[in-house]
N, C-alpha and C. Protein backbone atom coordinates (compact mmCIF):
# COMPACT_ATOMS: atom_id res chain seq x y z
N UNK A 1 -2.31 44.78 58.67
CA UNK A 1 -3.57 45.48 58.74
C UNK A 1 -4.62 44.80 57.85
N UNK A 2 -4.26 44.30 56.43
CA UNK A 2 -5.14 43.73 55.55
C UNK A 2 -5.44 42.52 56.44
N UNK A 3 -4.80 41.90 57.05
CA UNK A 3 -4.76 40.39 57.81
C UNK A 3 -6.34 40.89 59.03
N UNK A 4 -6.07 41.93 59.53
CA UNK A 4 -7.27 41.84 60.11
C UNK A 4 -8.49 42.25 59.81
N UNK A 5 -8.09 43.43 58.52
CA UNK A 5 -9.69 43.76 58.22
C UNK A 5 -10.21 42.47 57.55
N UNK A 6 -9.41 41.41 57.02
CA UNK A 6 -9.99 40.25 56.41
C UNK A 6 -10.26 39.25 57.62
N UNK A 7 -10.06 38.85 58.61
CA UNK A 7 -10.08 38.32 59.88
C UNK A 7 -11.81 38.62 60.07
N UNK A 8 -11.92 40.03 60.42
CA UNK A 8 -12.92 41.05 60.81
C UNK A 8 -14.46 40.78 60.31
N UNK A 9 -13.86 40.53 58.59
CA UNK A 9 -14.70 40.10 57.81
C UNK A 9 -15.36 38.78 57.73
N UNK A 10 -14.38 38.16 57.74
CA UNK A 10 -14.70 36.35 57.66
C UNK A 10 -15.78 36.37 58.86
N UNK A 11 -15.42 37.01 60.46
CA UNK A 11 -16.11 37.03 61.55
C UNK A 11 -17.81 37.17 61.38
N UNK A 12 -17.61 38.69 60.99
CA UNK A 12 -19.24 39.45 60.60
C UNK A 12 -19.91 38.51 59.40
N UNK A 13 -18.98 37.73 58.50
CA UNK A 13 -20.05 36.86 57.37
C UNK A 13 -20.52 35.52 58.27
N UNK A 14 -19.53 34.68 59.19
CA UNK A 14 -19.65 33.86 60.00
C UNK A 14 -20.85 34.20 60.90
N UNK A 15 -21.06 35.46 61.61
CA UNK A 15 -21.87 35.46 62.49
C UNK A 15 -23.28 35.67 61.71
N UNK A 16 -22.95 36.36 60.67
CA UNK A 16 -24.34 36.46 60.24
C UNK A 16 -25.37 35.21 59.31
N UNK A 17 -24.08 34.16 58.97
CA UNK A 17 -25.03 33.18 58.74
C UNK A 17 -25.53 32.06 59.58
N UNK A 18 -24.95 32.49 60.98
CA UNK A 18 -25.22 31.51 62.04
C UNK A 18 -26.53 31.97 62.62
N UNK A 19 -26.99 33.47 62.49
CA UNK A 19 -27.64 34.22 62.81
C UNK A 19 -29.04 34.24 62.32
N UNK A 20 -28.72 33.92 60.57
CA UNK A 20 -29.67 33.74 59.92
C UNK A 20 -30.39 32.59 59.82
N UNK A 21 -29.68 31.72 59.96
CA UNK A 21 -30.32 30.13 60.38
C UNK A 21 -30.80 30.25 61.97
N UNK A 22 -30.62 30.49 62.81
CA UNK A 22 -31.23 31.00 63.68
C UNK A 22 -32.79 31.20 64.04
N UNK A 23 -32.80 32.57 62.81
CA UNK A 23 -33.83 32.98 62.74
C UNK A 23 -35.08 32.41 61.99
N UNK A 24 -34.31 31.47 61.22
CA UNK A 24 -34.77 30.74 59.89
C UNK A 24 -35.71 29.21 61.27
N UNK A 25 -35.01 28.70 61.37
CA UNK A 25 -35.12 27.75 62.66
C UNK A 25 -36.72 28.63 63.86
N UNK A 26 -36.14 29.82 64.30
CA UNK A 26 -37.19 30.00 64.86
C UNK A 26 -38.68 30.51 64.13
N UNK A 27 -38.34 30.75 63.03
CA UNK A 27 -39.72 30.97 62.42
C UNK A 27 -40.17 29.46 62.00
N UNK A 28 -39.52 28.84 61.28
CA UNK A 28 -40.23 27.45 61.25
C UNK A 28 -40.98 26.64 62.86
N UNK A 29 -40.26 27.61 63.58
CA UNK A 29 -40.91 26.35 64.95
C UNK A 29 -42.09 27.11 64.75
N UNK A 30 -42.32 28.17 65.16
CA UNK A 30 -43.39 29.18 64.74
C UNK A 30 -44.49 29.13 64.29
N UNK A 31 -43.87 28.46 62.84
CA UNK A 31 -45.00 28.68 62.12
C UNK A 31 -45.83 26.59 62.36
N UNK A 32 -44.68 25.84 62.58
CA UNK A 32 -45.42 24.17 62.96
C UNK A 32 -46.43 24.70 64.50
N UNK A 33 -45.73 25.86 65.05
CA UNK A 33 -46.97 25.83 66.22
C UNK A 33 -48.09 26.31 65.77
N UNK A 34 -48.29 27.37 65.20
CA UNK A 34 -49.36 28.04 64.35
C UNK A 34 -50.24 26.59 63.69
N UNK A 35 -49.46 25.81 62.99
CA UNK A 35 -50.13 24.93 62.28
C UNK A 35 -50.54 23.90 62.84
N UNK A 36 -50.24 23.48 64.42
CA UNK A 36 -51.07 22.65 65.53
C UNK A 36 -52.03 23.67 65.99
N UNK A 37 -51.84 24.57 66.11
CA UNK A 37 -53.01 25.51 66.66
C UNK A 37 -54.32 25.04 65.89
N UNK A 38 -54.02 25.58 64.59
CA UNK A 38 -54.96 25.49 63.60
C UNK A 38 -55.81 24.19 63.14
N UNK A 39 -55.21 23.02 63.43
CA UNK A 39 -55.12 21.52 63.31
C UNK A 39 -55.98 20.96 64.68
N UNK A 40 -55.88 21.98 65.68
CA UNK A 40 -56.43 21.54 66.86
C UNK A 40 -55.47 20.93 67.43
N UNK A 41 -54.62 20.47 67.24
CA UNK A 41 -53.03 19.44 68.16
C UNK A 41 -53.03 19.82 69.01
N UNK A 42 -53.50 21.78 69.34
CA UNK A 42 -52.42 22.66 70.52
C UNK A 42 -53.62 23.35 71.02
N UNK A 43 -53.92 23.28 72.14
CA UNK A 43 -54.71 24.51 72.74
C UNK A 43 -54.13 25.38 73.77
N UNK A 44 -54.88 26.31 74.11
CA UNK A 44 -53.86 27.74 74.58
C UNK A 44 -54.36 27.45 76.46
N UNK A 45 -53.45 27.61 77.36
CA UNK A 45 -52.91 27.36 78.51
C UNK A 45 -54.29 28.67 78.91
N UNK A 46 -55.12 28.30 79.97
CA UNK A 46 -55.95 29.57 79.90
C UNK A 46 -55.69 30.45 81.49
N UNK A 47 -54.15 30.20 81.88
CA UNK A 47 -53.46 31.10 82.96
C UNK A 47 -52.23 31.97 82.13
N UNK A 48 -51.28 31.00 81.48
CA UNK A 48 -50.04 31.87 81.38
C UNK A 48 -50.28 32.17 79.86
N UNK A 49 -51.07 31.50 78.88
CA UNK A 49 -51.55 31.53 77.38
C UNK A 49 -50.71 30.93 76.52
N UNK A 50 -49.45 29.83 77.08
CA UNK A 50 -48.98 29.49 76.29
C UNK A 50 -49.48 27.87 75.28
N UNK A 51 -49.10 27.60 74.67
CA UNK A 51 -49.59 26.51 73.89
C UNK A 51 -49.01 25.34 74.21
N UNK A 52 -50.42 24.22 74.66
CA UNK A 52 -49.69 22.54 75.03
C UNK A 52 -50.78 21.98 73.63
N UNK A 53 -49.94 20.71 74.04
CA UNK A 53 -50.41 19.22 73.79
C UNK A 53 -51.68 19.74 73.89
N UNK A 54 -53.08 19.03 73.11
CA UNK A 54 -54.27 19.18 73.26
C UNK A 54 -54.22 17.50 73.87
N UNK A 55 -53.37 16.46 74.08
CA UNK A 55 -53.44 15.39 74.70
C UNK A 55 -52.43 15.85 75.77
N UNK A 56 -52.10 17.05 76.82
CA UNK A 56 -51.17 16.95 78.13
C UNK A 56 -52.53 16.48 78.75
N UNK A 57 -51.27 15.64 79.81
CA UNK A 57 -51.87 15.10 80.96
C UNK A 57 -52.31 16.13 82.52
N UNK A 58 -51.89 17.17 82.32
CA UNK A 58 -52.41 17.71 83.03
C UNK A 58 -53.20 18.59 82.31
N UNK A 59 -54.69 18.51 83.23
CA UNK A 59 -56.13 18.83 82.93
C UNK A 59 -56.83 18.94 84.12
N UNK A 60 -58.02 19.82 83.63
CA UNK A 60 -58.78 19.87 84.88
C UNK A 60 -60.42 19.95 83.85
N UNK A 61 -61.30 19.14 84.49
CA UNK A 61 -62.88 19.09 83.91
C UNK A 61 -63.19 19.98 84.65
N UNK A 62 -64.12 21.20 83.73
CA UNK A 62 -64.67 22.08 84.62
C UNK A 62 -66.04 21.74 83.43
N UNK A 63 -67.26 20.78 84.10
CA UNK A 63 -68.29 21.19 83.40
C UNK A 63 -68.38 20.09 82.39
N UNK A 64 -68.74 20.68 81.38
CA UNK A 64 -68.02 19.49 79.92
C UNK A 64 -67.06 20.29 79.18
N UNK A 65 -66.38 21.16 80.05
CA UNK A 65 -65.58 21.48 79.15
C UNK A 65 -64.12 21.23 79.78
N UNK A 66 -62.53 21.24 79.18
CA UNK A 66 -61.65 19.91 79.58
C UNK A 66 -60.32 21.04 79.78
N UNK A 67 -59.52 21.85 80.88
CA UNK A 67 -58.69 23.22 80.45
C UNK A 67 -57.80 21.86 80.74
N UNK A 68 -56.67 22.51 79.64
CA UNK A 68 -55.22 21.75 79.59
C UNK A 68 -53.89 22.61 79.95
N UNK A 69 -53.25 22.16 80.65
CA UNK A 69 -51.88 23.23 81.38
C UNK A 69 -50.72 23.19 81.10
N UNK A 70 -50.14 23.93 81.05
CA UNK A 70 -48.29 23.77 80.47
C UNK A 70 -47.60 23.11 81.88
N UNK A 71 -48.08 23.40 82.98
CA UNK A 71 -47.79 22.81 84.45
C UNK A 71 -48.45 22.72 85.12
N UNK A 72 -48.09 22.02 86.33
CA UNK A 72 -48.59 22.02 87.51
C UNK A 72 -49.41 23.29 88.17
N UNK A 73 -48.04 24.43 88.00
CA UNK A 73 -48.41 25.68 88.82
C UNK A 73 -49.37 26.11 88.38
N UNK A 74 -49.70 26.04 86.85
CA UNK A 74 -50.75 27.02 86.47
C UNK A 74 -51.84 26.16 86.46
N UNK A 75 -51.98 24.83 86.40
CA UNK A 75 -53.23 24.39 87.09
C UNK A 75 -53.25 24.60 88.29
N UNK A 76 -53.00 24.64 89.41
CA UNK A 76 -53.22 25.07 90.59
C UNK A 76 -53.28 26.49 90.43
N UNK A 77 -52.91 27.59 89.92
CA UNK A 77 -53.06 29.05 89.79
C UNK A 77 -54.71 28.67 89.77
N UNK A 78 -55.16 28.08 88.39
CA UNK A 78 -56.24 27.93 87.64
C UNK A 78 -57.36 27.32 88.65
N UNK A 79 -56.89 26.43 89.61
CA UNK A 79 -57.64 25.80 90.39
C UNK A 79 -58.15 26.90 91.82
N UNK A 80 -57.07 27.52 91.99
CA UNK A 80 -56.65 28.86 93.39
C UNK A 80 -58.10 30.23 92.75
N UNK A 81 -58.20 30.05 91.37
CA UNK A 81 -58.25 31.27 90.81
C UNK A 81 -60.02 30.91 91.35
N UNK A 82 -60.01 29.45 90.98
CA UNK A 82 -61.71 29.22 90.91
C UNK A 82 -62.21 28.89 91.95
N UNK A 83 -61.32 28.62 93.42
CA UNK A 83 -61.72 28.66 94.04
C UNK A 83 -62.50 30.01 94.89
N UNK A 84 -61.53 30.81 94.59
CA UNK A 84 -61.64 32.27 94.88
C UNK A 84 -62.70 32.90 94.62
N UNK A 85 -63.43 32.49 93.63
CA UNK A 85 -64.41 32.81 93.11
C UNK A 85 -64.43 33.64 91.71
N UNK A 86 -62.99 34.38 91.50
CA UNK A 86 -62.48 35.22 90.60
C UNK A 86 -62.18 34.29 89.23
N UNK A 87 -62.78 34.83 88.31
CA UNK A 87 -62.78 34.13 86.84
C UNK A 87 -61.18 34.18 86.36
N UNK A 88 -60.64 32.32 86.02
CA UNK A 88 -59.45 32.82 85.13
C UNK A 88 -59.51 33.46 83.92
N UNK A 89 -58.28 33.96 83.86
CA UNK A 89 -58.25 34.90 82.13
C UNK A 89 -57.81 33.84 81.05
């Protein structure tokens, strides 16, 4: 019985420091995106809102101003949206 509540244990300390680096890991990505944001590196996807390259190759000139896309689809969403006449978000 001692064999497994110590088993049990080793488990729950094991998982929780795999857990904690984890979390440790995803806040650092986090916070380097925050800090391209801020830097200008990253601008925000203006269909799905997620954050690219301020140098991705996919782009579309609307004007003088330059929207940058996480994909294909959402430049074409973006392109569908303006054709429509309906403003992207």
């Amino acid at each position: 019985m001692l064999k497994l509540v110590i088993f049990v244990a080793a488990g729950f300390l094991l998982y929780k420091l795999l857990m904690g680096d984890k979390k440790k890991k995803m806040e650092k990505s986090r916070q380097e995106t925050e800090d391209q944001v801020e830097a200008g590196d990253m601008v925000q996807d203006p269909i799905c809102g997620t954050y690219v390259s301020s140098d991705s190759r996919i782009r579309v000139k609307d004007g003088k101003q330059v929207h940058r896309f996480c994909s294909f689809e959402c430049r074409d969403a973006y392109l569908e949206r303006k054709k429509s006449g309906s403003e992207p978000s």
